[in-house]
C-alpha atoms as a PDB file:
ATOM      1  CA  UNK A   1     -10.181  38.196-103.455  1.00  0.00           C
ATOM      2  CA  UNK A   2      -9.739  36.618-106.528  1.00  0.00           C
ATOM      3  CA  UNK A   3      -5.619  36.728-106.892  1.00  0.00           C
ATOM      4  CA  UNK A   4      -3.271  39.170-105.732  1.00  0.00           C
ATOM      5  CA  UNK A   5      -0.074  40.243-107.803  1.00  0.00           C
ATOM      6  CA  UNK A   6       3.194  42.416-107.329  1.00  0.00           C
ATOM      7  CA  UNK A   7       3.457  42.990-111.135  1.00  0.00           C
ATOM      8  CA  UNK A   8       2.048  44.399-114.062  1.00  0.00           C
ATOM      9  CA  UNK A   9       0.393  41.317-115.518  1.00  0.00           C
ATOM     10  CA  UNK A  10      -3.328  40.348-114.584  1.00  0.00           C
ATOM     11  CA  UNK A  11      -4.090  37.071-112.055  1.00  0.00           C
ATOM     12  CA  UNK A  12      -7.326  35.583-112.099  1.00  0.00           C
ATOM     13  CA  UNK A  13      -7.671  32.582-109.735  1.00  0.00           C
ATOM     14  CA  UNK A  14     -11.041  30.395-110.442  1.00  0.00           C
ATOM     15  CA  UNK A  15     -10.299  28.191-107.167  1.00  0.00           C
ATOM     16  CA  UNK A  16     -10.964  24.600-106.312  1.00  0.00           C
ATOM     17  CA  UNK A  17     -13.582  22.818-108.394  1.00  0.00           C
ATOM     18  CA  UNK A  18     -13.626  25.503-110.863  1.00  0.00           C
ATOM     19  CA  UNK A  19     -17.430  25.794-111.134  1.00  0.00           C
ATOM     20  CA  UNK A  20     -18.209  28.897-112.729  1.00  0.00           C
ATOM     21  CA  UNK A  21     -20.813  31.424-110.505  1.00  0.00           C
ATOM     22  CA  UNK A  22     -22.619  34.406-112.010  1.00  0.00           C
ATOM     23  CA  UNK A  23     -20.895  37.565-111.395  1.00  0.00           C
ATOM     24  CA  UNK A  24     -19.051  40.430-112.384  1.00  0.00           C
ATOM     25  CA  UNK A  25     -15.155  40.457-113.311  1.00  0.00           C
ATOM     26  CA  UNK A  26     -13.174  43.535-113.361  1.00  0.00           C
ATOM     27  CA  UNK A  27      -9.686  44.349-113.201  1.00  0.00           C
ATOM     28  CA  UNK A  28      -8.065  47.551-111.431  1.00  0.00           C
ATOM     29  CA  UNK A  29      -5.001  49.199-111.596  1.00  0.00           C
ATOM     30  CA  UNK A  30      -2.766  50.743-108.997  1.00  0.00           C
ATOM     31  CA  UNK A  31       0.216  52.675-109.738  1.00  0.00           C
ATOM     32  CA  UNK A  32       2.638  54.618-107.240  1.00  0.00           C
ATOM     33  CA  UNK A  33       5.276  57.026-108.485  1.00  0.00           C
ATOM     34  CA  UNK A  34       8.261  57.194-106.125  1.00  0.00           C
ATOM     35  CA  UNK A  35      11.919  59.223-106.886  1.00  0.00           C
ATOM     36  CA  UNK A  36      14.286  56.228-107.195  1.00  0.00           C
ATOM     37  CA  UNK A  37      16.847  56.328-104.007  1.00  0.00           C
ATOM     38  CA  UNK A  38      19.513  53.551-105.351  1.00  0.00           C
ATOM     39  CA  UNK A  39      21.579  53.649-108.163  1.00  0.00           C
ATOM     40  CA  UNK A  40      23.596  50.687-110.045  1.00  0.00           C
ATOM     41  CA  UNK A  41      26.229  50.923-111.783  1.00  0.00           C
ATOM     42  CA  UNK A  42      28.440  48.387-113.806  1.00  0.00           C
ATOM     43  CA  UNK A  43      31.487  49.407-114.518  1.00  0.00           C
ATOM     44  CA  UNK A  44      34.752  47.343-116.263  1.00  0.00           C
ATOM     45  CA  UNK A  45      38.178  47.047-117.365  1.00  0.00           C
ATOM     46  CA  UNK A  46      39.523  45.533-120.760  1.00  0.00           C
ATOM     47  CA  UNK A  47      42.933  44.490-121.287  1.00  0.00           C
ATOM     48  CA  UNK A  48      45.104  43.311-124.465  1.00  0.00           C
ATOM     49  CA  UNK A  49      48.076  41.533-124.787  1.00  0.00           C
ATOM     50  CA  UNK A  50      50.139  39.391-126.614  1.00  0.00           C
ATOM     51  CA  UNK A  51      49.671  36.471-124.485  1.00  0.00           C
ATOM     52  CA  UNK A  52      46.634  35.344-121.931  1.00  0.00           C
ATOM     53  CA  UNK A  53      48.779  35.911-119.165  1.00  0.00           C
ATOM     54  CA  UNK A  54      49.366  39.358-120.093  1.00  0.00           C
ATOM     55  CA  UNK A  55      46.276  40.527-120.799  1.00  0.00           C
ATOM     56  CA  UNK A  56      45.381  38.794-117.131  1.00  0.00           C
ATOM     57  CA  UNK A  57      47.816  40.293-115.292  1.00  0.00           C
ATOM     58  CA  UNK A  58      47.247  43.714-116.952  1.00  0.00           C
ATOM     59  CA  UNK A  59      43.800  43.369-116.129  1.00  0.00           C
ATOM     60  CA  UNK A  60      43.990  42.258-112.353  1.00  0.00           C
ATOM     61  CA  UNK A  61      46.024  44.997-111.791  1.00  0.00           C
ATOM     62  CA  UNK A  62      43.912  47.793-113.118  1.00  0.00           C
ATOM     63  CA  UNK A  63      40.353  45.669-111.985  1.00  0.00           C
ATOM     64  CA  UNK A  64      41.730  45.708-108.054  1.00  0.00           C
ATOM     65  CA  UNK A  65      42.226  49.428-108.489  1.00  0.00           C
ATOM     66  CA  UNK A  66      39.131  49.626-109.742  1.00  0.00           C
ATOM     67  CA  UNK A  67      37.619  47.599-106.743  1.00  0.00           C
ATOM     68  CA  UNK A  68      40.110  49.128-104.673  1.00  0.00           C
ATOM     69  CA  UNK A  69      38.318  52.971-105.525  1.00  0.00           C
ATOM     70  CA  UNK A  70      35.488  51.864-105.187  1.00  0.00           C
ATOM     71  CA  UNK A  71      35.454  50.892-101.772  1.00  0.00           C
ATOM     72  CA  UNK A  72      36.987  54.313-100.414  1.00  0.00           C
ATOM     73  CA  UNK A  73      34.476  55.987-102.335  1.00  0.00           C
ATOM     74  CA  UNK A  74      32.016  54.097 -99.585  1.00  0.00           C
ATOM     75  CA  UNK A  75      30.609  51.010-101.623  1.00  0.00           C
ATOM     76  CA  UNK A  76      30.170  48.478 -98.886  1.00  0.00           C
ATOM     77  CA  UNK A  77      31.106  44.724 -99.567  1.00  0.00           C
ATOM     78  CA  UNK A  78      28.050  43.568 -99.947  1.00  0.00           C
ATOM     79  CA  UNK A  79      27.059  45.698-103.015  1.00  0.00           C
ATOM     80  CA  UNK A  80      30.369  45.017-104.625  1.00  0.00           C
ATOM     81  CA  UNK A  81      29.917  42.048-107.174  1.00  0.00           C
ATOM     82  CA  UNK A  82      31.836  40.952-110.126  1.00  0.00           C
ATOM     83  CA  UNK A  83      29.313  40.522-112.470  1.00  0.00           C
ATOM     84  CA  UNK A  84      31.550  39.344-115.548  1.00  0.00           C
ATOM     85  CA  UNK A  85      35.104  37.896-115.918  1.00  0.00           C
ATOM     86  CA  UNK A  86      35.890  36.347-119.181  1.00  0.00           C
ATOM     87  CA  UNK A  87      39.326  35.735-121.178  1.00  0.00           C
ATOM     88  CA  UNK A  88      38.533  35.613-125.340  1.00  0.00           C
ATOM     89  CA  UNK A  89      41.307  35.314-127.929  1.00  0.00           C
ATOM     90  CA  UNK A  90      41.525  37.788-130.549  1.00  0.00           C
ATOM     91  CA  UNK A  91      42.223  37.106-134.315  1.00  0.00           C
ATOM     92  CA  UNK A  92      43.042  38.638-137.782  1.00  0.00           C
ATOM     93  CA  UNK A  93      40.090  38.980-139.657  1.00  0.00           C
ATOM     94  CA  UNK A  94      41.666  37.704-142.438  1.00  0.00           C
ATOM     95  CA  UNK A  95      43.878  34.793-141.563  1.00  0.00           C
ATOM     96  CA  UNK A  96      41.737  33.783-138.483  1.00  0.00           C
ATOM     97  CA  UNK A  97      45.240  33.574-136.747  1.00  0.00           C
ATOM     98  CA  UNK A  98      45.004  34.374-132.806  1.00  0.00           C
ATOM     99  CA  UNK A  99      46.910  37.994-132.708  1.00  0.00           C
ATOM    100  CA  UNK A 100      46.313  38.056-128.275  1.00  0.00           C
ATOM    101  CA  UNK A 101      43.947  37.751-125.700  1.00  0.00           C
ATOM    102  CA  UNK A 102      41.657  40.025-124.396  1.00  0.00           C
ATOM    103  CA  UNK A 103      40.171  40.112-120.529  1.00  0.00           C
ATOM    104  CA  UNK A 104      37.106  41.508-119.079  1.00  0.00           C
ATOM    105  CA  UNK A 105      36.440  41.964-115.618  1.00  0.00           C
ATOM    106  CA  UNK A 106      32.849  43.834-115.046  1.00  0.00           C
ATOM    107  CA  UNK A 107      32.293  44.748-111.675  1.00  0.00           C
ATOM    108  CA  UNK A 108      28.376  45.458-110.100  1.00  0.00           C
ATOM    109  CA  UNK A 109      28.236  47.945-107.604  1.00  0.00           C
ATOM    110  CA  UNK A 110      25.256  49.683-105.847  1.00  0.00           C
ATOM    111  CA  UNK A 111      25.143  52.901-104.540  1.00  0.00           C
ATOM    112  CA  UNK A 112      22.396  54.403-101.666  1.00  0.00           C
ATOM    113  CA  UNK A 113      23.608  58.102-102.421  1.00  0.00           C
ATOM    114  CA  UNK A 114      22.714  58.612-105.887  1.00  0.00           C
ATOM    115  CA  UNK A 115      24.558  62.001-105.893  1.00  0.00           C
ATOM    116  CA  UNK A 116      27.495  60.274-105.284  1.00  0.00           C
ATOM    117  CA  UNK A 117      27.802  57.722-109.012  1.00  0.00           C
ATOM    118  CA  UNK A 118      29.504  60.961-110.820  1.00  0.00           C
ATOM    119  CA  UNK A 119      32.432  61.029-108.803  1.00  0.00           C
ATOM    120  CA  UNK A 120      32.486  57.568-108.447  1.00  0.00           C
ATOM    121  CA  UNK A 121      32.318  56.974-112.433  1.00  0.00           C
ATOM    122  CA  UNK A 122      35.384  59.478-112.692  1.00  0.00           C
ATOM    123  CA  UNK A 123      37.379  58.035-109.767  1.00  0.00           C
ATOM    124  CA  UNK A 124      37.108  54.489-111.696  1.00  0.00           C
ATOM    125  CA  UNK A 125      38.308  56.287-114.771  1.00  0.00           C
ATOM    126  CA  UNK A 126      41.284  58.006-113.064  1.00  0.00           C
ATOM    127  CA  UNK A 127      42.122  54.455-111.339  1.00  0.00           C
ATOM    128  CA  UNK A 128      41.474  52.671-114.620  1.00  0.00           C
ATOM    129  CA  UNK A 129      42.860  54.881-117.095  1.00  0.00           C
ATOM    130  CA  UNK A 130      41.538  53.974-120.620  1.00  0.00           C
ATOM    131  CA  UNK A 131      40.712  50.442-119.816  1.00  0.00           C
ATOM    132  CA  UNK A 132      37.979  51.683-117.865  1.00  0.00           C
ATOM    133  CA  UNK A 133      34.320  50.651-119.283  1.00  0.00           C
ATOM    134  CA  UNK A 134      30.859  51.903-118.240  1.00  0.00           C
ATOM    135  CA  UNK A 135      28.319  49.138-118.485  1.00  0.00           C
ATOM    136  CA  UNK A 136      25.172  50.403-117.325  1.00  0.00           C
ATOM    137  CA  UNK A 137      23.839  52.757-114.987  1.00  0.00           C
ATOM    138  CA  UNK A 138      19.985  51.734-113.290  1.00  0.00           C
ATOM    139  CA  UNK A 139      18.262  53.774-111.416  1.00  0.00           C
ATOM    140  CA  UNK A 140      15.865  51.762-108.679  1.00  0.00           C
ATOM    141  CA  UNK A 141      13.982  51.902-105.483  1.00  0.00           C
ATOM    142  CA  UNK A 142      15.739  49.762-103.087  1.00  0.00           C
ATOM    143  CA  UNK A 143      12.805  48.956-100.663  1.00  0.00           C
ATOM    144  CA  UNK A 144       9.685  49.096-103.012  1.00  0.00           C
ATOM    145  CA  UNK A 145       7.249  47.019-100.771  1.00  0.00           C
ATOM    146  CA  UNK A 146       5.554  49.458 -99.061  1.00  0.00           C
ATOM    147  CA  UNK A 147       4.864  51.226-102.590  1.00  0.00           C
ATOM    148  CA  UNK A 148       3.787  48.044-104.098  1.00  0.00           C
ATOM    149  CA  UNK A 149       1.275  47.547-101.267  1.00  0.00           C
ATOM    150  CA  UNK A 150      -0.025  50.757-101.780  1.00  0.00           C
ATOM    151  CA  UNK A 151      -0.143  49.893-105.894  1.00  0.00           C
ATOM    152  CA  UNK A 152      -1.996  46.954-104.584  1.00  0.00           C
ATOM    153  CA  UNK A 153      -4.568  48.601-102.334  1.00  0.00           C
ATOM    154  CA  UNK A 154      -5.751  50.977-104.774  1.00  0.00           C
ATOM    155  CA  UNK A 155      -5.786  48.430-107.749  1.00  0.00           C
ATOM    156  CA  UNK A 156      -8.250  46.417-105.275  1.00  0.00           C
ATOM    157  CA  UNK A 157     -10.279  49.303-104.868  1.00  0.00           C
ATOM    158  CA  UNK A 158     -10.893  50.629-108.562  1.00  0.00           C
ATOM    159  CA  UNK A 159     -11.456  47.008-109.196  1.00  0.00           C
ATOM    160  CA  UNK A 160     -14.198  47.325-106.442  1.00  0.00           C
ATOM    161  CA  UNK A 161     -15.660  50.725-107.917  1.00  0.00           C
ATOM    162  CA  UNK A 162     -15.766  49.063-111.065  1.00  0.00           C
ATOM    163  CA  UNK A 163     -17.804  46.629-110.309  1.00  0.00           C
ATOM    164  CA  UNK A 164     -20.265  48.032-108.125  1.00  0.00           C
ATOM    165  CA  UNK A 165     -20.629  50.914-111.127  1.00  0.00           C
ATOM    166  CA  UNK A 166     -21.420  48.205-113.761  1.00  0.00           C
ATOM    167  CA  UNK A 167     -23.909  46.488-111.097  1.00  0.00           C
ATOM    168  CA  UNK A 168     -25.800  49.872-110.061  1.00  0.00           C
ATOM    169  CA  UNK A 169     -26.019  50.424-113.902  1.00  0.00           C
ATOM    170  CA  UNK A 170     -27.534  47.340-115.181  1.00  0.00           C
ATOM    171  CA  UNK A 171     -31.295  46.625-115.368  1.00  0.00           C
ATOM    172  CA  UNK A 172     -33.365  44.422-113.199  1.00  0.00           C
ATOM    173  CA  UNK A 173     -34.168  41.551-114.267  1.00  0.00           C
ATOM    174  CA  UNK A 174     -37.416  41.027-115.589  1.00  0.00           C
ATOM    175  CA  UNK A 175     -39.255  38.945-113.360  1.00  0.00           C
ATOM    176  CA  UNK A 176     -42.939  37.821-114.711  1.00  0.00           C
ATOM    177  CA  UNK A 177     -45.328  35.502-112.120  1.00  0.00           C
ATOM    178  CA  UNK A 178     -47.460  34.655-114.954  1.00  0.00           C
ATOM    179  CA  UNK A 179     -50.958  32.194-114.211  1.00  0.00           C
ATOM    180  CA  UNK A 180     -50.630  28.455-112.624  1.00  0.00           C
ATOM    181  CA  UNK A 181     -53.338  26.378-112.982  1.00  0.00           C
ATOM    182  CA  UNK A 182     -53.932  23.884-110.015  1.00  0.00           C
ATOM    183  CA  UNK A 183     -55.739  20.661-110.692  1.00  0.00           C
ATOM    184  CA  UNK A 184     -56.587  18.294-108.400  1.00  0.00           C
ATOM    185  CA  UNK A 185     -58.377  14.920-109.192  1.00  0.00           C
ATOM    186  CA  UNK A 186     -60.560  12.888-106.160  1.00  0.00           C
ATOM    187  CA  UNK A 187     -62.237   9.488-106.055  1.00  0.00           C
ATOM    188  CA  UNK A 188     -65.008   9.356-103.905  1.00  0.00           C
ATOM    189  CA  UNK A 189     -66.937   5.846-102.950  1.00  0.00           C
ATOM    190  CA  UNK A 190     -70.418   6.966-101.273  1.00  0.00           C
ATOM    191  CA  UNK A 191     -72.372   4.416 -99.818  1.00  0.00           C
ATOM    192  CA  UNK A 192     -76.374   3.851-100.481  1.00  0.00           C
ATOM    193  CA  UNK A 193     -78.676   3.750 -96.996  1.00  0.00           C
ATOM    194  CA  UNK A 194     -81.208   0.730 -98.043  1.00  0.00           C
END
């Protein structure tokens, strides 16, 4: 096997020494189609205020209800994240002058019942009120290696069909013996009886 690889993009692998051998290269593809069984979602809260502090402690109390919901809607600590916390100043457009501060807290959090993320996206809006904001939403497959192996196995074997198609269909090659002409050369001494 040439090179083996878990995504979409081609590996070829020459080895050691790099010598290159007569052959035949060909490339297969393998593709599995599974219904995704995890969902992701990234949800926030944004807060303005006057001053920093404000719009902090505004947000930290509407990002632990957030986190808060969250959890008793059965998202286990470990696929709780924040994913984003930052504190900006906001200006007039005009003047440039700082008018308050505005905080972001974005929260990751990973779901193994997919039919679960609409009541969880309206139970952070109800905890959040209108500071609540919906990121992203990602469908995935949380365990994919036994699908990838599969991917794997059958790219391998249309690579392997491929190649022993283009082999079976080329021609023999022609293979002509021709005429060799042997000479040999000999130096003889006799000797005369007297």
């Amino acid at each position: 096997m040439a090179g083996c690889s878990s995504g979409n993009e081609p590996v070829t692998s020459t080895g050691a020494g790099s010598t290159s051998l007569p052959g035949i290269t060909t490339r297969g593809l393998g593709t599995v189609t599974r219904t995704p069984d995890t969902v992701t979602v990234v949800i926030g809260v944004q807060t303005r205020a006057q001053s920093a502090k404000g719009a902090l402690d505004a947000n930290t109390g509407k990002a632990t209800a957030l986190i808060d919901v969250l959890k008793s809607k059965g998202v286990a600590a470990a696929d709780l994240q924040t994913s984003q916390l930052s504190a900006n100043p906001t200006s007039d457009s005009a003047t440039g002058r700082i008018t308050g501060y505005e905080v972001t807290n974005q929260v990751t959090a990973k779901l193994h019942d997919i039919g679960a993320a609409g009541g969880l996206i309206d139970a952070a809006g109800e905890a959040a009120g209108d500071a609540v904001r919906l990121q992203q939403l990602a469908f995935l497959i949380d365990d994919d290696s036994a699908s990838r192996a599969q991917a794997r196995a059958d790219a391998v074997r249309q690579a392997q069909a491929h190649a022993k198609q283009m082999a079976d269909a080329a021609a023999p090659v022609p293979i002509e013996p021709g005429a060799q002409e042997l000479a040999v050369m000999v130096e003889v001494v006799y000797a005369i009886d007297q």
